[in-house]
Protein backbone atom coordinates (compact mmCIF):
# COMPACT_ATOMS: atom_id res chain seq x y z
CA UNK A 1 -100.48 143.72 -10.99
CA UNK A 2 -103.96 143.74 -11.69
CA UNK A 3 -106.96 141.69 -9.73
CA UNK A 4 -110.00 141.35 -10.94
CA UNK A 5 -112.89 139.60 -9.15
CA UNK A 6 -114.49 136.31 -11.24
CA UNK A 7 -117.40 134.52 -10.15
CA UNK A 8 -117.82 130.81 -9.27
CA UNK A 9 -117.26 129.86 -12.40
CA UNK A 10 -114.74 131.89 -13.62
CA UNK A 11 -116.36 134.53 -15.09
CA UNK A 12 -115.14 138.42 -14.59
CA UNK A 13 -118.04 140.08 -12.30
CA UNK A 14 -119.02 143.39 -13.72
CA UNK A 15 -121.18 146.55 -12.20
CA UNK A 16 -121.87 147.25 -9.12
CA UNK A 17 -120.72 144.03 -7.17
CA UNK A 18 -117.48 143.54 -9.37
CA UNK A 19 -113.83 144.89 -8.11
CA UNK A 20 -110.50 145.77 -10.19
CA UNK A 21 -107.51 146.39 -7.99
CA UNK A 22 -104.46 147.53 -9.61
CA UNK A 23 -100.98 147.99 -7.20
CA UNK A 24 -97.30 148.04 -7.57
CA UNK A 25 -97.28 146.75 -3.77
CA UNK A 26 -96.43 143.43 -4.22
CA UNK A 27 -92.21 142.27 -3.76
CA UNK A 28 -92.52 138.82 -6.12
CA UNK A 29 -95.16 136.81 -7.50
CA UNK A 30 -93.64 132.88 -7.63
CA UNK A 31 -95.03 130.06 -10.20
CA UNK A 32 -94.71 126.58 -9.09
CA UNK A 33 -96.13 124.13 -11.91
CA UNK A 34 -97.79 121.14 -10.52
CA UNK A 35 -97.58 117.95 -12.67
CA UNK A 36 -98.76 114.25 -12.78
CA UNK A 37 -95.85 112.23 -12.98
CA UNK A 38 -96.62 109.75 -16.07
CA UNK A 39 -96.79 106.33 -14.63
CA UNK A 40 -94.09 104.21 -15.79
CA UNK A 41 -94.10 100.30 -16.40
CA UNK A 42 -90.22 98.36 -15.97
CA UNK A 43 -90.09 94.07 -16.58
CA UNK A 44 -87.26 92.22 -16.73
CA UNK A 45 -86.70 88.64 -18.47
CA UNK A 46 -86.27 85.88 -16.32
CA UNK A 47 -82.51 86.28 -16.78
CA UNK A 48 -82.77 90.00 -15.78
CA UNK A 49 -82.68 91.66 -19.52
CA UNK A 50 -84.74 94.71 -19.45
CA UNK A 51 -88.06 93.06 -21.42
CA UNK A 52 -90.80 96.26 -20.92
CA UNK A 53 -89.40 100.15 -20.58
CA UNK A 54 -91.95 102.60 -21.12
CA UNK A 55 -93.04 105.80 -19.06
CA UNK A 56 -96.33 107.84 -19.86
CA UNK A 57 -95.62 111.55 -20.54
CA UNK A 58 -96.06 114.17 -17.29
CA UNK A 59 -99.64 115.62 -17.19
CA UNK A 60 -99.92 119.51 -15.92
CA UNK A 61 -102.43 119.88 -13.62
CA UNK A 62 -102.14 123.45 -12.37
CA UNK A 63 -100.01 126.31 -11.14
CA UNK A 64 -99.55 127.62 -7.46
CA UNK A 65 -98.82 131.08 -7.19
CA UNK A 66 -97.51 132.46 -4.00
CA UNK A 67 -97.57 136.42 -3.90
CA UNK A 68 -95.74 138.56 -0.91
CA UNK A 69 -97.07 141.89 -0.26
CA UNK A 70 -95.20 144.68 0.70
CA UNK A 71 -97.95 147.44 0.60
CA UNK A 72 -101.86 145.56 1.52
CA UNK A 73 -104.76 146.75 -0.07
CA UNK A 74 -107.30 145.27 2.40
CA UNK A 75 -109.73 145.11 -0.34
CA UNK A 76 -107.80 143.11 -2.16
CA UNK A 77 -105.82 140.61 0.61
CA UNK A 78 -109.51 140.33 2.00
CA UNK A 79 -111.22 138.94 -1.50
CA UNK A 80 -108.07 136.95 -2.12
CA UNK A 81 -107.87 135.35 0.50
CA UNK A 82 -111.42 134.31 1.24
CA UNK A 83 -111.95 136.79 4.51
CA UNK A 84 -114.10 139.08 5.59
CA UNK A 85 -113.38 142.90 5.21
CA UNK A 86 -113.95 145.40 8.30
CA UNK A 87 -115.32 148.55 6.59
CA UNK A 88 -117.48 149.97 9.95
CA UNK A 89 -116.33 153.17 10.93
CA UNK A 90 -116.59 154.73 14.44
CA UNK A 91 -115.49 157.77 16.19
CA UNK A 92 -111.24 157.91 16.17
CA UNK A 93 -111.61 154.78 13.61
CA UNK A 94 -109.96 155.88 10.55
CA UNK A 95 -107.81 152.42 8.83
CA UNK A 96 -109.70 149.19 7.57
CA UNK A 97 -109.12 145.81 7.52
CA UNK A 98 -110.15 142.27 7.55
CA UNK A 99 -110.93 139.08 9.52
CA UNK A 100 -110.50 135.18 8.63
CA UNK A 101 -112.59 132.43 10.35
CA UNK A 102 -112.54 129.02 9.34
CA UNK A 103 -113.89 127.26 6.64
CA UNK A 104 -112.55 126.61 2.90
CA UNK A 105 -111.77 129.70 0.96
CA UNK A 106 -114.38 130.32 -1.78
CA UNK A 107 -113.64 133.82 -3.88
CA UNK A 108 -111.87 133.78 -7.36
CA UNK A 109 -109.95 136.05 -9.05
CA UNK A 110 -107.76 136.89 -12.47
CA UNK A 111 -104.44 138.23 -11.94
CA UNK A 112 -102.27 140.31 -14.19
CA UNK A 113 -98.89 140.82 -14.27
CA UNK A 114 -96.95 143.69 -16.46
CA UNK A 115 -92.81 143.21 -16.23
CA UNK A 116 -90.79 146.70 -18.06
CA UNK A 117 -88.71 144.93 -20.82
CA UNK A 118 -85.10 146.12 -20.37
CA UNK A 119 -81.60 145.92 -21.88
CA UNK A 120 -81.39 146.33 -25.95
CA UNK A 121 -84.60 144.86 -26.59
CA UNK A 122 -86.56 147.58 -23.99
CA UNK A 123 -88.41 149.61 -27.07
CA UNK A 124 -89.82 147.77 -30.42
CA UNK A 125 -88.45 149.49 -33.68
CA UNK A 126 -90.42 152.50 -33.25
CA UNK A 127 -89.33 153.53 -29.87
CA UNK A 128 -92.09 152.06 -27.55
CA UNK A 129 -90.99 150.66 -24.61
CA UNK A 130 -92.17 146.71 -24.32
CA UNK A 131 -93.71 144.67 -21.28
CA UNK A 132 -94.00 141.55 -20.34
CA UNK A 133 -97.50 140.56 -19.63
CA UNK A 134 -98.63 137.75 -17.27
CA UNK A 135 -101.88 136.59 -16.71
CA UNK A 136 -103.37 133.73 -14.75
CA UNK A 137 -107.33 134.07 -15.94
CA UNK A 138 -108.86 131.89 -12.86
CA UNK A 139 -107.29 131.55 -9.83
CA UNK A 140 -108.40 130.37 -6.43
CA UNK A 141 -108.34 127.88 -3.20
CA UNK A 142 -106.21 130.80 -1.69
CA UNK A 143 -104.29 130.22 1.45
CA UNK A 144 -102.31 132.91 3.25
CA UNK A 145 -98.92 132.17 4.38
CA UNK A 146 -96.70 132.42 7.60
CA UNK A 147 -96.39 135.77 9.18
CA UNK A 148 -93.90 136.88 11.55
CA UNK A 149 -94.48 140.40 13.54
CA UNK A 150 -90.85 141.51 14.93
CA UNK A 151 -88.64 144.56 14.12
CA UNK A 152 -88.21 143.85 10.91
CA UNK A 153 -89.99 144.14 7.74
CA UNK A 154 -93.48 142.46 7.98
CA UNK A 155 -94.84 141.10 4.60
CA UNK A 156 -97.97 139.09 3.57
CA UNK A 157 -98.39 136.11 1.50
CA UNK A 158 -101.10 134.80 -0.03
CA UNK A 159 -100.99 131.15 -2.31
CA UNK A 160 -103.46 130.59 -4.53
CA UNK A 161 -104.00 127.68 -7.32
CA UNK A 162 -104.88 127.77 -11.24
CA UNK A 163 -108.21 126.26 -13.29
CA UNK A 164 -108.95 127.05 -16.87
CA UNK A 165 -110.01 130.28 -17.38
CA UNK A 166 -113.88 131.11 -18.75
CA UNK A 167 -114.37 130.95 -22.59
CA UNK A 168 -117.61 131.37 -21.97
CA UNK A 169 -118.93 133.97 -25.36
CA UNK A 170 -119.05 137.93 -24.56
CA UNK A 171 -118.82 137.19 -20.53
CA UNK A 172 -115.32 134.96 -20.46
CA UNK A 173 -112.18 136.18 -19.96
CA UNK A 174 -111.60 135.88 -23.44
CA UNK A 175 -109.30 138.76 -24.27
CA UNK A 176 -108.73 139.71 -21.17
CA UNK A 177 -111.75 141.07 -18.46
CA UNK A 178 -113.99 144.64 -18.66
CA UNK A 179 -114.31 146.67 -22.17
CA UNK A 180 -110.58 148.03 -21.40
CA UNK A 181 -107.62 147.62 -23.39
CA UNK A 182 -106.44 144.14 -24.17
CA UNK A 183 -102.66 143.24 -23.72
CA UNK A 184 -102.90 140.35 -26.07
CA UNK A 185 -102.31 139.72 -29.92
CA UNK A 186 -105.28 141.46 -31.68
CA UNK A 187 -107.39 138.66 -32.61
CA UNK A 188 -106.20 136.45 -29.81
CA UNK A 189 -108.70 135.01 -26.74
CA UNK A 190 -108.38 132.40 -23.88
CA UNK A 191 -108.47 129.20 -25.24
CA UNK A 192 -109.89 126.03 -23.81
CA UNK A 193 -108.26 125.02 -20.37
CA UNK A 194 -105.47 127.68 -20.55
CA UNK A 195 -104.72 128.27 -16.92
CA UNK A 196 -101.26 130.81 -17.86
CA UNK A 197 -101.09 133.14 -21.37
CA UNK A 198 -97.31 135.17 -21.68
CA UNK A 199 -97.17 137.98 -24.36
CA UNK A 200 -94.65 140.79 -25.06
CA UNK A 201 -96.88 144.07 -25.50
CA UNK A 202 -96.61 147.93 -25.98
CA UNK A 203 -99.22 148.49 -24.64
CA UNK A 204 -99.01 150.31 -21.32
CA UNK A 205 -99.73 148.15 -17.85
CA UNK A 206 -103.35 150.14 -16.40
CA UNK A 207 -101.71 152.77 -13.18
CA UNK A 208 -102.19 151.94 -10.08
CA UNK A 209 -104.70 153.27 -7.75
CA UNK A 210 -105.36 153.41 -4.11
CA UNK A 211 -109.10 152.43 -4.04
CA UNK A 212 -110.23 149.93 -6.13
CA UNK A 213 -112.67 150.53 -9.14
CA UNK A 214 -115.90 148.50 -11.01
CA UNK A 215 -115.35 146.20 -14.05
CA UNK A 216 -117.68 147.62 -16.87
């Protein structure tokens, strides 16, 4: 997966205050659509025939995401989630990590997610393996989920909620954030309230990296 931070408005932050964060430390990443039930009108005739039937068509609102971490960047959890990071150092300090107060969470992010392709349709006609690419352009209103410390694994959950991603010319999302590659169609960009775009690529998911790295 890849985060990227966005700005209030949904725009990918670049230089020196922006942050990519790519990991393979994540166990599942869960999509829950969230739709307006179309409100539905029912009369009967004095003698009980059915006189009016019509129901309006569903209206998607959004997407929650809920994503359990195995392995935390504390980067990462921190922006995601809306808390604070702890980056002092002292003498014998060596590990970082973060702090939540309360209050409503207010950071945004893009996320990215590249699935291998397997079975007979793994590699296009010319031998190059194929992924399944994911990307949610403008997420936010994190929460962080239930945690349980016992012997036993120990994983953390963060769920977050969907708005159309920026279209905004040059600084949008658009093809996907930064001057890197893009995993869409050539000539394809985020359309107008698009909150989910799904694409089979060969082009290669970004590796992972410990530390995370600036959007240019």
């Amino acid at each position: 997966m890849r985060v990227v931070r966005l700005d209030a408005c949904g725009i990918p932050v670049t230089g020196a205050t922006s942050m990519v964060v790519v990991t393979k430390g994540f166990v599942q990443v869960a999509m829950e659509p969230q739709y307006e039930d179309g409100e539905e009108f029912f009369e009967r005739t004095a003698d009980g025939t059915p006189c009016v039937n019509q129901k309006d068509d569903p209206v998607l609102k959004r997407f929650q995401l809920t994503i359990d971490f195995c392995e935390v960047n504390s980067t990462m959890f921190a922006f995601m989630s809306s808390a604070r990071e702890l980056t002092a150092s002292g003498a014998g300090v060596t590990g970082f990590g973060f702090a939540f107060a309360e209050g409503q969470p207010t950071n945004r992010y893009s996320l990215e997610v590249w699935q291998k392709v397997a079975g007979s349709g793994a590699c296009d006609a010319s031998g190059q393996q194929r992924y399944i690419y994911n990307a949610w352009p403008n997420v936010g209103a994190s929460k962080i989920g239930s945690m349980t410390i016992e012997n036993g694994r120990t994983t953390l959950q963060v769920m977050s909620e969907t708005q159309p991603g920026s279209t905004t010319a040059v600084t949008g999302w658009l093809n996907g954030p930064g001057s890197s590659t893009s995993w869409l169609p050539t000539g394809e960009t985020l359309g107008a309230n698009e909150h989910w775009l799904w694409n089979t690529t060969t082009t290669a998911p970004p590796s992972p990296a410990c530390n995370p790295s600036l959007l240019t």
